[in-house]
Protein backbone atom coordinates (compact mmCIF):
# COMPACT_ATOMS: atom_id res chain seq x y z
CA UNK A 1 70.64 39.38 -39.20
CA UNK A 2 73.27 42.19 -38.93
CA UNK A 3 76.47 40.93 -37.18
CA UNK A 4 77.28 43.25 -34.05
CA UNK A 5 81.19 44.39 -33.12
CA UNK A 6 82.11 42.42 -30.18
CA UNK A 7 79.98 39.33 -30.62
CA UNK A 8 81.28 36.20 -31.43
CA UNK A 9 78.64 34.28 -34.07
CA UNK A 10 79.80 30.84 -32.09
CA UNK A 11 78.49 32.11 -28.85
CA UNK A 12 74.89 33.51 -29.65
CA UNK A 13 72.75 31.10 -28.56
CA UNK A 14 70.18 31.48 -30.89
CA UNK A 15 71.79 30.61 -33.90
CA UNK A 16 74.52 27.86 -35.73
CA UNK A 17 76.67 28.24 -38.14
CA UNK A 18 76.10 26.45 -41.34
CA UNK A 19 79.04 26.03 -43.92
CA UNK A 20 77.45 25.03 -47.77
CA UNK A 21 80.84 23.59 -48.59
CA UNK A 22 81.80 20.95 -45.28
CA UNK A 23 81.38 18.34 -47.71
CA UNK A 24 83.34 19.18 -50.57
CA UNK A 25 86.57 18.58 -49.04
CA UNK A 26 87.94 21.85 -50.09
CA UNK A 27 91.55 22.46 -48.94
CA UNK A 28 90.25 26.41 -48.70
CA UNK A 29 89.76 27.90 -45.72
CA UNK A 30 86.23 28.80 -45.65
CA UNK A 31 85.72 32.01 -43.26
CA UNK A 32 81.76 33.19 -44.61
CA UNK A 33 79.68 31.02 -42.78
CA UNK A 34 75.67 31.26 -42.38
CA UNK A 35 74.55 31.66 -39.21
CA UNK A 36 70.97 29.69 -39.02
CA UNK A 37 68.29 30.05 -36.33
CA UNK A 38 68.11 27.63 -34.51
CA UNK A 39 64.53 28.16 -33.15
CA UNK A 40 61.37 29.49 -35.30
CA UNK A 41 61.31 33.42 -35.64
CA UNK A 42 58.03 35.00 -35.15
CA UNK A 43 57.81 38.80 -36.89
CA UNK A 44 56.20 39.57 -33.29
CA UNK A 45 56.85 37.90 -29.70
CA UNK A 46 53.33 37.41 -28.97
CA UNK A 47 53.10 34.64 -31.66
CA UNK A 48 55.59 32.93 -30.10
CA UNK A 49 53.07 32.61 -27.01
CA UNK A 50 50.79 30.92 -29.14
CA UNK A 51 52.06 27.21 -30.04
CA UNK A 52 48.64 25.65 -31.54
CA UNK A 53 48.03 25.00 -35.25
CA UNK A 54 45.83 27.43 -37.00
CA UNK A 55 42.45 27.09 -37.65
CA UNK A 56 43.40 25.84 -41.52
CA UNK A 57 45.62 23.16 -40.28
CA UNK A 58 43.18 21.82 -37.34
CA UNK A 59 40.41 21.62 -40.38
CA UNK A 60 42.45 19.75 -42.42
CA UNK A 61 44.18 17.94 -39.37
CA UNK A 62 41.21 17.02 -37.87
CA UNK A 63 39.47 15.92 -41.06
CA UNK A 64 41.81 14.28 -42.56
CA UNK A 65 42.84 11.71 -39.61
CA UNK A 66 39.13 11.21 -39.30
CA UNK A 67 38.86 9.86 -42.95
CA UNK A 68 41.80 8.12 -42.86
CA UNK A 69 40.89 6.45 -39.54
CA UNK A 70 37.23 5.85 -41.21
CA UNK A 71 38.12 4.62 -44.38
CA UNK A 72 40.63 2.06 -42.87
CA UNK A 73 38.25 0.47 -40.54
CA UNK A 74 35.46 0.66 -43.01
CA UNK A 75 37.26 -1.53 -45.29
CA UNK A 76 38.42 -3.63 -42.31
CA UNK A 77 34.75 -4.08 -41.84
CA UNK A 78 34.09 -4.41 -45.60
CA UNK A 79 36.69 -7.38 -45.89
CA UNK A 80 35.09 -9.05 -43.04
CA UNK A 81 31.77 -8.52 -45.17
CA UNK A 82 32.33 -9.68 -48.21
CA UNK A 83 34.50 -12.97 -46.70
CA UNK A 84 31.08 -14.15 -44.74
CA UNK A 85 29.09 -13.57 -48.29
CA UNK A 86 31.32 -15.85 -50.25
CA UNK A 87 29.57 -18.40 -52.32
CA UNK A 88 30.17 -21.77 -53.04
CA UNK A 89 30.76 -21.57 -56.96
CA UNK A 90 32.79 -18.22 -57.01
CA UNK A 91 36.09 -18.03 -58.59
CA UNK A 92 39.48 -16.65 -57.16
CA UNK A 93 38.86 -13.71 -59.50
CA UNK A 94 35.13 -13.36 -58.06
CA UNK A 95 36.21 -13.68 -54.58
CA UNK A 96 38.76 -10.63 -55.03
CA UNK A 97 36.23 -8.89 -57.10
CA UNK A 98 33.79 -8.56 -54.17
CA UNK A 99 36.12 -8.19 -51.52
CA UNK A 100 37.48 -4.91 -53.66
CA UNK A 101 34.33 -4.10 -54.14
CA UNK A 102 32.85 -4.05 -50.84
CA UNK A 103 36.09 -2.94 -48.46
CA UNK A 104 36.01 -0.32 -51.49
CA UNK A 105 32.14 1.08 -51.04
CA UNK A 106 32.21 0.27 -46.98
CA UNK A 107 35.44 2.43 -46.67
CA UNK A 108 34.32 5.30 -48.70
CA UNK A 109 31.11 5.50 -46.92
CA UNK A 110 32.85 5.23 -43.04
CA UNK A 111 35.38 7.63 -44.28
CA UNK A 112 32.82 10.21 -45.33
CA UNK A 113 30.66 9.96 -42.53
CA UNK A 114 33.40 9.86 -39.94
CA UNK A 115 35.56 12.94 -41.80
CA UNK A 116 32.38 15.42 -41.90
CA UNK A 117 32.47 14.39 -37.88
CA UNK A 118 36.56 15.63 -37.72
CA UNK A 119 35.33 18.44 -40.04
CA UNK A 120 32.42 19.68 -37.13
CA UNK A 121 34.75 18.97 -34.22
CA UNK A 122 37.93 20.91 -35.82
CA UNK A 123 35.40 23.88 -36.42
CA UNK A 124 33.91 23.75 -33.26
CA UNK A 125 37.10 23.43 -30.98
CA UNK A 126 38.94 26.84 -33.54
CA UNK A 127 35.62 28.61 -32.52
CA UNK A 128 35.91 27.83 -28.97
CA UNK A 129 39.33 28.80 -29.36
CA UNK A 130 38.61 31.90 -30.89
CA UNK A 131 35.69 32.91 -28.31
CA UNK A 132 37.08 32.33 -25.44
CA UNK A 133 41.27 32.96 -26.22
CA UNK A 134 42.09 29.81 -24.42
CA UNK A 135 43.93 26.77 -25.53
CA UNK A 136 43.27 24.11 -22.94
CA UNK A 137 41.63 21.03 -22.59
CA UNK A 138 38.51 22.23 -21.98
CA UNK A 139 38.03 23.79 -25.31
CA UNK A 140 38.70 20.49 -26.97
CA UNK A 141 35.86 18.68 -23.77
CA UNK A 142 33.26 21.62 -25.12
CA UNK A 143 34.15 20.79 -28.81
CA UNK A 144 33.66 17.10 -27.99
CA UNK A 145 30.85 17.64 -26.58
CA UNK A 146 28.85 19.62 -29.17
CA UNK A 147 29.85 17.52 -31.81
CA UNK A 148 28.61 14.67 -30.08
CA UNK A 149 25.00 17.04 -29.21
């Protein structure tokens, strides 16, 4: 960013000045400062019109918290699984072995069914999206929607 005569870099209100050496305690007087952005740049202002995640990030968003939210309760309901099927003659070890066991298979199998769920609804709801140009809540009601269908 090219520093214009008559501008003073403390004013602009985009940007604030960043000294690399404030916490050396150098007896110097330090006159190059960096002047940092402090908002995102965009290469053109129509991006800047646009604040939504991509399509990329919603998949992996959407997916991701879906697996993670499936996988946790599936070995919530796992744990509760393998405590009612305890037997009367099993060991400490035994007991841990098949509550690993199942909270281990129960959580795999809710996380992968409710992930490819977040998986459909992120593509759905970028399509939308896409079609239509809107960001509102009624792209993520129609996404919903046709996941559920």
């Amino acid at each position: 960013m090219a520093h214009h005569r008559g501008s003073d870099p403390e004013t602009e209100p985009n940007t604030r000045l960043y000294n690399p050496y404030q916490d050396l305690n150098l007896q110097v007087p330090i006159t190059n400062l960096y002047k940092l952005p402090t908002s995102p740049e965009f290469l053109f202002p129509e991006e800047s019109l646009h604040q939504r995640r991509s399509w990329g990030e919603n998949l992996t968003f959407y997916t991701g918290s879906a697996y993670l939210g499936g996988s946790v309760s599936g070995a919530a309901v796992g744990l509760f699984s393998a405590l009612k099927n305890f037997e009367q003659g099993d060991t400490l070890k035994l007991k841990i072995n098949r509550i690993l066991n199942s909270s281990g298979h129960t959580g795999r199998t809710w996380g992968n069914r409710i992930g490819v769920v977040g998986l459909i609804y992120a593509g759905l709801e970028s399509g939308v999206v896409a079609v239509t140009d809107r960001d509102d809540v009624w792209s993520s009601v129609a996404a919903g929607l046709a996941t559920g269908a």
